[in-house]
PDB file of N, CA and C in Angstrom:
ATOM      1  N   UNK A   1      -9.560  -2.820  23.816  1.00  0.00           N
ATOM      2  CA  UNK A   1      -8.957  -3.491  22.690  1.00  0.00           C
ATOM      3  C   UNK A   1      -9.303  -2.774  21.387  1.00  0.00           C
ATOM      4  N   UNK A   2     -10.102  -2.508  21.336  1.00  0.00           N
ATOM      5  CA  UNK A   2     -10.223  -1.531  20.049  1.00  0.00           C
ATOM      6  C   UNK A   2      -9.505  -0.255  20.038  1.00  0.00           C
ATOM      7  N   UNK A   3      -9.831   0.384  21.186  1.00  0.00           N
ATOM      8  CA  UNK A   3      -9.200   1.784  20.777  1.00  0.00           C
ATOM      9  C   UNK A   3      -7.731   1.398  20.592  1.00  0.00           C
ATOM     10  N   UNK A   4      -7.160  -0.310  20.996  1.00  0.00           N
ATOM     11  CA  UNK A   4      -5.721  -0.394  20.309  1.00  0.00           C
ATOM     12  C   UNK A   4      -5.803  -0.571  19.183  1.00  0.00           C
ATOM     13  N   UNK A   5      -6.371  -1.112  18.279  1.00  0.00           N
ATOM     14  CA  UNK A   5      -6.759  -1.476  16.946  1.00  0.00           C
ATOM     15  C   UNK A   5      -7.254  -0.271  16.563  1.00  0.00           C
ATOM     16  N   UNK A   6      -8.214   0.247  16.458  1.00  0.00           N
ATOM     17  CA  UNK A   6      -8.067   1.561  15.626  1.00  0.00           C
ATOM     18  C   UNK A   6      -7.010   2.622  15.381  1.00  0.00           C
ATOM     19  N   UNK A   7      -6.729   3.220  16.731  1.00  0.00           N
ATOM     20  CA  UNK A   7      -5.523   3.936  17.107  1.00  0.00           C
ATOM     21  C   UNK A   7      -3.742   3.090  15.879  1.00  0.00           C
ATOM     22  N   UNK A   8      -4.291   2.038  15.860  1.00  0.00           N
ATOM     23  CA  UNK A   8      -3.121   1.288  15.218  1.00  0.00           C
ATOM     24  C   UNK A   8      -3.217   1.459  13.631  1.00  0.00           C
ATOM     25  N   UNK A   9      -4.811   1.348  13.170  1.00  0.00           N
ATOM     26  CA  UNK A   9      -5.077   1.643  11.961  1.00  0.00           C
ATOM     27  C   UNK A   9      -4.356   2.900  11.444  1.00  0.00           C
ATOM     28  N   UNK A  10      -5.190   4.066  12.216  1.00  0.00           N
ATOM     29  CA  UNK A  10      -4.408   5.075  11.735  1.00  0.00           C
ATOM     30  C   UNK A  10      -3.479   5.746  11.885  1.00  0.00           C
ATOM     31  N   UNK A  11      -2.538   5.046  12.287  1.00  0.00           N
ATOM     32  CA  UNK A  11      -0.685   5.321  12.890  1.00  0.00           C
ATOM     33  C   UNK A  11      -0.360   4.525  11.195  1.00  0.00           C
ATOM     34  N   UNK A  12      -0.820   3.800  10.710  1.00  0.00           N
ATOM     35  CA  UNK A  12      -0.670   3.224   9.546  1.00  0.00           C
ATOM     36  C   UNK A  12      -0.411   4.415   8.522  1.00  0.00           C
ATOM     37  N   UNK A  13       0.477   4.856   7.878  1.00  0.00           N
ATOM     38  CA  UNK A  13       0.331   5.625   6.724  1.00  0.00           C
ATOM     39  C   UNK A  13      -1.061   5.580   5.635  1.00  0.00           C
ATOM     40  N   UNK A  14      -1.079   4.384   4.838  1.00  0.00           N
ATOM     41  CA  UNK A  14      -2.092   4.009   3.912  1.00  0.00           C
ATOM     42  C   UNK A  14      -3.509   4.429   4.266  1.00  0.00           C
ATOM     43  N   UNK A  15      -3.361   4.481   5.613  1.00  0.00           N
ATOM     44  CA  UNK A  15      -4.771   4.547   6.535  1.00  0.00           C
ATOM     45  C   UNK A  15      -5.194   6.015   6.019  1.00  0.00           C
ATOM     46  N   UNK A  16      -4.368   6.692   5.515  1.00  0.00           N
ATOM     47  CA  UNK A  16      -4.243   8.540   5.269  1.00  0.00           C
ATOM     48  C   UNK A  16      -5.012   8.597   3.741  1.00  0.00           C
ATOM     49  N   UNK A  17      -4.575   7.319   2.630  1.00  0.00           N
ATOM     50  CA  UNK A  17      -5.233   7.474   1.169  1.00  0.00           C
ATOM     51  C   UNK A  17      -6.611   7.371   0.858  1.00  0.00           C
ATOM     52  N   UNK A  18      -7.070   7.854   0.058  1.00  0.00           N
ATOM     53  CA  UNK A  18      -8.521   7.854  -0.077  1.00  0.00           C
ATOM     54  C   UNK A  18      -8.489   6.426  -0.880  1.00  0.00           C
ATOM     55  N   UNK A  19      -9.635   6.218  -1.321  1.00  0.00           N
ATOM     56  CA  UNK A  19      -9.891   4.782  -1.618  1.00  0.00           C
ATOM     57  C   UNK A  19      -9.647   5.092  -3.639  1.00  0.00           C
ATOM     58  N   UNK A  20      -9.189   6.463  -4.046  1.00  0.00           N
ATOM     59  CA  UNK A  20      -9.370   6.477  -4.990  1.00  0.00           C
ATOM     60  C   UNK A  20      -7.395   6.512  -5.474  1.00  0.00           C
ATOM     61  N   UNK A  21      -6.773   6.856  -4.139  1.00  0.00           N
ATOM     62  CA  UNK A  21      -5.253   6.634  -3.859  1.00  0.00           C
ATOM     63  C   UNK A  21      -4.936   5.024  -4.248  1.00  0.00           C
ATOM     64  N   UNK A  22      -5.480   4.979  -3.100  1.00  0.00           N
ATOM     65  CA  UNK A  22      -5.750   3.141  -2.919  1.00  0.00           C
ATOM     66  C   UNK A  22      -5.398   2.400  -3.718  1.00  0.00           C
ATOM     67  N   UNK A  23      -6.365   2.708  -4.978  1.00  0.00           N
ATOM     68  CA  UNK A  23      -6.694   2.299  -5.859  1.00  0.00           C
ATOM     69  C   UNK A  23      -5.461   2.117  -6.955  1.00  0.00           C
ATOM     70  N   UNK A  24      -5.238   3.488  -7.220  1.00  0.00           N
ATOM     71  CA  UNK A  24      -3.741   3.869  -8.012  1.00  0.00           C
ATOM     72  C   UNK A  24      -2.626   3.275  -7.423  1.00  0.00           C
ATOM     73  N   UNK A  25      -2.404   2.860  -6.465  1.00  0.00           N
ATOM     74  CA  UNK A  25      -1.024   2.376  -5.796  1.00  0.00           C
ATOM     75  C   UNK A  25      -1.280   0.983  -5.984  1.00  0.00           C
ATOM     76  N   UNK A  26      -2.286   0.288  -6.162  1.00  0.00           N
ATOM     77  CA  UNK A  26      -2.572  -1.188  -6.166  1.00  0.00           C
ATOM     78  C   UNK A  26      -2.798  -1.727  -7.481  1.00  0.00           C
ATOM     79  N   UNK A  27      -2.884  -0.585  -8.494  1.00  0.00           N
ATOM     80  CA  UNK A  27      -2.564  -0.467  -9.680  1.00  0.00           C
ATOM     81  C   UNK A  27      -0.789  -0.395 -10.291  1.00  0.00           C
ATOM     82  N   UNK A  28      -1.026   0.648  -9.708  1.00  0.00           N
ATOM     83  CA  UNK A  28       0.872   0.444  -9.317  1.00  0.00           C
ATOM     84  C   UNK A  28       2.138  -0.535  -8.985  1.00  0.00           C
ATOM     85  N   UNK A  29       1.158  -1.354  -8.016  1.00  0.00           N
ATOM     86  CA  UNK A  29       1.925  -2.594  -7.217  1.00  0.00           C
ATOM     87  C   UNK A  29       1.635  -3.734  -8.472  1.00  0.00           C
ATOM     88  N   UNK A  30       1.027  -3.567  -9.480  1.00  0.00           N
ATOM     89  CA  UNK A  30       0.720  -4.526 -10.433  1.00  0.00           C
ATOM     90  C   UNK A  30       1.862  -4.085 -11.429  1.00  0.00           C
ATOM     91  N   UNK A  31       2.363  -3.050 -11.661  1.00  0.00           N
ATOM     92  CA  UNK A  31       3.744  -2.874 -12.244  1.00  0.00           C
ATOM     93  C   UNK A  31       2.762  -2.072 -13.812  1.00  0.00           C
ATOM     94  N   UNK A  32       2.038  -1.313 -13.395  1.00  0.00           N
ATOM     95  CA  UNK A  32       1.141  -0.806 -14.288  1.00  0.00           C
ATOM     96  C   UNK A  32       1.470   0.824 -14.404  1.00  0.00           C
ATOM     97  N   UNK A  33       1.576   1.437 -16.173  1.00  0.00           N
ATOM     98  CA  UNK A  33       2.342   2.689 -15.870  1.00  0.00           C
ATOM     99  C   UNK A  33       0.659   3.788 -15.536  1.00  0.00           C
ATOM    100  N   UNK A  34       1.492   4.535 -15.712  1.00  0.00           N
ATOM    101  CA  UNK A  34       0.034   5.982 -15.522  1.00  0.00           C
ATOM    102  C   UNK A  34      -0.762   5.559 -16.646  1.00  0.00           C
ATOM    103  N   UNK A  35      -0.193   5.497 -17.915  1.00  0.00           N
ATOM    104  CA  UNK A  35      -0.688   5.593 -18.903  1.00  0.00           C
ATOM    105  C   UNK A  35      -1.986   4.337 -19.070  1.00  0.00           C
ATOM    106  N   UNK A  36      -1.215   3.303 -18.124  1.00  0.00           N
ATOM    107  CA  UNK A  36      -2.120   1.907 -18.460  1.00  0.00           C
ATOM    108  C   UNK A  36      -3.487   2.301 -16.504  1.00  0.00           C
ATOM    109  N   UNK A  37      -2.725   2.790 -16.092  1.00  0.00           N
ATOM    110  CA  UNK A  37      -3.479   3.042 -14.714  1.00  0.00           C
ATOM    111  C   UNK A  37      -4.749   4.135 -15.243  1.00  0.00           C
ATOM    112  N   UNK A  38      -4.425   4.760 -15.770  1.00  0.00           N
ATOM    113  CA  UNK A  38      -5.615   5.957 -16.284  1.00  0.00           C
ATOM    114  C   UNK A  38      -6.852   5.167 -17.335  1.00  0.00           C
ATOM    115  N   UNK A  39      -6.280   4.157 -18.340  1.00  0.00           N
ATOM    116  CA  UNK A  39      -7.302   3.537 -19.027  1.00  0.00           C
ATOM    117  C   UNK A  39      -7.752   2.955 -17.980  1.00  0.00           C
ATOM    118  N   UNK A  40      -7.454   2.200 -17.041  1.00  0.00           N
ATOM    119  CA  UNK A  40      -8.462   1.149 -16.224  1.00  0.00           C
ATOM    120  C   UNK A  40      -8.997   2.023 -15.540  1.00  0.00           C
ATOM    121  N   UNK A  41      -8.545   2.837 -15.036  1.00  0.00           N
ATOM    122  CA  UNK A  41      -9.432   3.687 -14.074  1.00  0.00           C
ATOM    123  C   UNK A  41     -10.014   4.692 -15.336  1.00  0.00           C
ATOM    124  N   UNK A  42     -10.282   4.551 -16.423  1.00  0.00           N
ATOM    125  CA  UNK A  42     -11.298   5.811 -17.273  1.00  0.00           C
ATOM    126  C   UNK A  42     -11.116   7.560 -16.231  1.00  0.00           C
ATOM    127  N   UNK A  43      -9.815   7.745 -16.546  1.00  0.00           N
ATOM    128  CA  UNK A  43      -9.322   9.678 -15.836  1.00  0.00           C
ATOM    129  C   UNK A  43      -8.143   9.458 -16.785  1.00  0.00           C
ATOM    130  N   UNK A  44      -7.630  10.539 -16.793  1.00  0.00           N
ATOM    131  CA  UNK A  44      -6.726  10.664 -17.889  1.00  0.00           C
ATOM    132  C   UNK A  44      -5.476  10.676 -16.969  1.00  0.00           C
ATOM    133  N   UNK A  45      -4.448  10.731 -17.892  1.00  0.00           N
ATOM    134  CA  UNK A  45      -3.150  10.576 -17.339  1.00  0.00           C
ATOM    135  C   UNK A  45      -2.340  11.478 -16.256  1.00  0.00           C
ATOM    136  N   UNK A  46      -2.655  12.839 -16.206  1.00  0.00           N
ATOM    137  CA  UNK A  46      -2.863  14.150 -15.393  1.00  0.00           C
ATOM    138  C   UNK A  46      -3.129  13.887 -13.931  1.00  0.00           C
ATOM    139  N   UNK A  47      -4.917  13.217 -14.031  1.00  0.00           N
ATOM    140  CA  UNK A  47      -5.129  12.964 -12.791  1.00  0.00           C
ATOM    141  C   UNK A  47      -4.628  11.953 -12.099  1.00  0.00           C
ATOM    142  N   UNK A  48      -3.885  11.025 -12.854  1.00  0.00           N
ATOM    143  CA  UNK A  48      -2.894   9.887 -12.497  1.00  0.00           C
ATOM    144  C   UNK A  48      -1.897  10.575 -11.539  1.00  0.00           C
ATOM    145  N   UNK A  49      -1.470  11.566 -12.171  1.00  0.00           N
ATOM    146  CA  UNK A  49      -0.311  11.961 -11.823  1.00  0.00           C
ATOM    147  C   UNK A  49      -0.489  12.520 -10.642  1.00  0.00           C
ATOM    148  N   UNK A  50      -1.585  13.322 -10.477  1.00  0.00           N
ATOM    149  CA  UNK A  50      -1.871  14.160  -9.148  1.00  0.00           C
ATOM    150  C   UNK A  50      -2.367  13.244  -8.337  1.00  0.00           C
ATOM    151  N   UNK A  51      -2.969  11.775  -8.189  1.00  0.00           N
ATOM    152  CA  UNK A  51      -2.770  11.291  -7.178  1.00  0.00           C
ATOM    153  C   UNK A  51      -1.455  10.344  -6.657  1.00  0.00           C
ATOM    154  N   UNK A  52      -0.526  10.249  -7.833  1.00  0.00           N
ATOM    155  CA  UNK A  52       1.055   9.651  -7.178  1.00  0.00           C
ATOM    156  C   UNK A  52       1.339  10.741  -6.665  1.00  0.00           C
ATOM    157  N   UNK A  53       1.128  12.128  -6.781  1.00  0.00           N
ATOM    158  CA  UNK A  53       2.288  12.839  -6.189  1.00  0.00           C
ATOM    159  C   UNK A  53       1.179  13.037  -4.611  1.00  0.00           C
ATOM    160  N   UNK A  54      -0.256  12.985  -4.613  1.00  0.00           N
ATOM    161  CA  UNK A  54      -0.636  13.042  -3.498  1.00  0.00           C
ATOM    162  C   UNK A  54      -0.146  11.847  -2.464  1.00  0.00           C
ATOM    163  N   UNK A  55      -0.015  10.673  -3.117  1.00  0.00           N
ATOM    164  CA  UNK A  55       0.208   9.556  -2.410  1.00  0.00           C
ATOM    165  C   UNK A  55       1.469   9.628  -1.319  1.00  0.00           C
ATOM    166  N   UNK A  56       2.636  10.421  -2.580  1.00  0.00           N
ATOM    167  CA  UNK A  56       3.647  10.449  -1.995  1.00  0.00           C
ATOM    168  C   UNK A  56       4.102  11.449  -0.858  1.00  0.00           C
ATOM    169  N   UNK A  57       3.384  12.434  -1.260  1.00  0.00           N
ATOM    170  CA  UNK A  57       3.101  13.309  -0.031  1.00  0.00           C
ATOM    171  C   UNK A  57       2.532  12.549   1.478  1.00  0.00           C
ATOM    172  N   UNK A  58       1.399  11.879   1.030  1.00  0.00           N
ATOM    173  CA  UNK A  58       1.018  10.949   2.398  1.00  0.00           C
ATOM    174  C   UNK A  58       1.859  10.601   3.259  1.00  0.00           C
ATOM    175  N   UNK A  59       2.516   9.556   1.936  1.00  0.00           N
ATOM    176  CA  UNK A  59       3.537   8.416   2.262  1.00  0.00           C
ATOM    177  C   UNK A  59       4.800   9.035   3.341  1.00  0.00           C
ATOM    178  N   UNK A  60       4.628  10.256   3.131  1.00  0.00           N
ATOM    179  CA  UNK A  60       6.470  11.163   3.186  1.00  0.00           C
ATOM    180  C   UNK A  60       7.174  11.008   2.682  1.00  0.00           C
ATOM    181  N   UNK A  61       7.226  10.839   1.255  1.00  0.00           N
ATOM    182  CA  UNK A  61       8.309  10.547   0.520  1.00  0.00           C
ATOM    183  C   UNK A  61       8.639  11.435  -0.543  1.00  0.00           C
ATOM    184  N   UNK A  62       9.311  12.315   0.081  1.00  0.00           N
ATOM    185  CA  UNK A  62       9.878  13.413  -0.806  1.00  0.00           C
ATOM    186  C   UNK A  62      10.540  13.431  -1.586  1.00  0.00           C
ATOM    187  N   UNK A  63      11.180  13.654  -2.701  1.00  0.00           N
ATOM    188  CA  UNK A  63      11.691  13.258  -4.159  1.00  0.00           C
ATOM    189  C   UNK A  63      13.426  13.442  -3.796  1.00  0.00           C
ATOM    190  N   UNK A  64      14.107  12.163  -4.339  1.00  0.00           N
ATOM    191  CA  UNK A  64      14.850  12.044  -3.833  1.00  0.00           C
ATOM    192  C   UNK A  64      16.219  11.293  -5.198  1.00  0.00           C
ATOM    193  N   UNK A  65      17.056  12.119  -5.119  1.00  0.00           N
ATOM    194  CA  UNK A  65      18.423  11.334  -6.623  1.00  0.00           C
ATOM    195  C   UNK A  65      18.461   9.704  -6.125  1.00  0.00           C
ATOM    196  N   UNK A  66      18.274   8.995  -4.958  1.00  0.00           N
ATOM    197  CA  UNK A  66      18.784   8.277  -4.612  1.00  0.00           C
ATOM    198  C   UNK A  66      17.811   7.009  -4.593  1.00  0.00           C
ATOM    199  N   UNK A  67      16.647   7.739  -4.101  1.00  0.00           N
ATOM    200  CA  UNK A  67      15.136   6.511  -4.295  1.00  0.00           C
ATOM    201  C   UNK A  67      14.364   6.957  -5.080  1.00  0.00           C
ATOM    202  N   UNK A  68      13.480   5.853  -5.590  1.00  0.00           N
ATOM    203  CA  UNK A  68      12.394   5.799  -6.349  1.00  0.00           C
ATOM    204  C   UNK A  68      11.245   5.722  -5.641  1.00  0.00           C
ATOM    205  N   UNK A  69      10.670   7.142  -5.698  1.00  0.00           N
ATOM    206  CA  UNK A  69       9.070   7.274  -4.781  1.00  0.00           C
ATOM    207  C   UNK A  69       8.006   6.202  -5.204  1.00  0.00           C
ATOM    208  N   UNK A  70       8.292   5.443  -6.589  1.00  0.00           N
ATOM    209  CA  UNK A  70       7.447   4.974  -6.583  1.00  0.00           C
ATOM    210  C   UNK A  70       6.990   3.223  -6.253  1.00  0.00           C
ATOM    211  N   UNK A  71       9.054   3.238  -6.052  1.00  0.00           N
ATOM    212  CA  UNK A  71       9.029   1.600  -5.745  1.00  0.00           C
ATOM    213  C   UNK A  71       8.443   1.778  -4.336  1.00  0.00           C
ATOM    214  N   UNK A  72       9.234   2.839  -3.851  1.00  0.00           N
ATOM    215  CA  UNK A  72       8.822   2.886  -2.158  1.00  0.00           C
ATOM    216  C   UNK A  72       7.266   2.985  -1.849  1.00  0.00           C
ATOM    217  N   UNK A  73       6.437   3.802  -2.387  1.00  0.00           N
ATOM    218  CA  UNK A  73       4.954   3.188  -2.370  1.00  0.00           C
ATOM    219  C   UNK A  73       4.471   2.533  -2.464  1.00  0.00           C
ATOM    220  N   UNK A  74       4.943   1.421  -3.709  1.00  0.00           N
ATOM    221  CA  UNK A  74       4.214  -0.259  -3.457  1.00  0.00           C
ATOM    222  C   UNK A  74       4.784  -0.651  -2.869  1.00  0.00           C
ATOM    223  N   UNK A  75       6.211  -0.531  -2.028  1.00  0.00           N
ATOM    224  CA  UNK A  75       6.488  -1.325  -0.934  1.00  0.00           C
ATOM    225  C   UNK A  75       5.432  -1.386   0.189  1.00  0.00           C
ATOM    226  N   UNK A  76       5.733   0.015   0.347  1.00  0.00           N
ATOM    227  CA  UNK A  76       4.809   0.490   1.692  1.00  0.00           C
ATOM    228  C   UNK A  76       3.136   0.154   1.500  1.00  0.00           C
ATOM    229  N   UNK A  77       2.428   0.120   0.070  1.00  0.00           N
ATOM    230  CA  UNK A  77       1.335  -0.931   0.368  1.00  0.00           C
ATOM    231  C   UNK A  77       1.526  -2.239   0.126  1.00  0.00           C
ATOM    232  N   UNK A  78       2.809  -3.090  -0.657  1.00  0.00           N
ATOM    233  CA  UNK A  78       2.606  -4.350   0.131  1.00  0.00           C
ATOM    234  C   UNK A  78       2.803  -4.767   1.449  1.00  0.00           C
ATOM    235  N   UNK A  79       3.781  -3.865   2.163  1.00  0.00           N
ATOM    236  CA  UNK A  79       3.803  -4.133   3.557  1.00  0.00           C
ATOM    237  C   UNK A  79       2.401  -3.922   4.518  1.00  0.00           C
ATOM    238  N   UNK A  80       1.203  -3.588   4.274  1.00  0.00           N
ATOM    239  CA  UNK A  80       0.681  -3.040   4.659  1.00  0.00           C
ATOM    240  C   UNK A  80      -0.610  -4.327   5.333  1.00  0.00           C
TER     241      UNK A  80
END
């Protein structure tokens, strides 16, 4: 039973973000921009940026005319 439960954990995408990803996307899911995500997290706006675009890399969500990588990330951690 575990190795189904673990094995399940990390078939999970999110399971892939560091806790400092995590963090930024749940910041995110609060409808919070870089600009307001970088003051709470004390990093500047830059490193904001380099972990949405890491996230989205995780996520697989490659940049796209049609979706928004970034609604699709707080989807994919509220579904989570």
């Amino acid at each position: 039973m575990s190795q189904l439960l673990t094995r399940r954990a990390t078939d999970e995408p999110l399971a892939t973000l560091t806790p400092r990803e995590r963090e930024v996307v749940s910041l995110m899911a609060e409808g919070r921009s870089n600009a307001a995500i970088a003051a709470r997290m004390v990093i500047t706006e830059k490193a904001v940026s380099k972990h949405t675009n890491s996230i989205f890399t995780r996520l697989s969500l490659p940049p796209s005319e049609d979706d928004n990588r970034r609604v699709l990330a707080v989807l994919a951690y509220l579904n989570s």
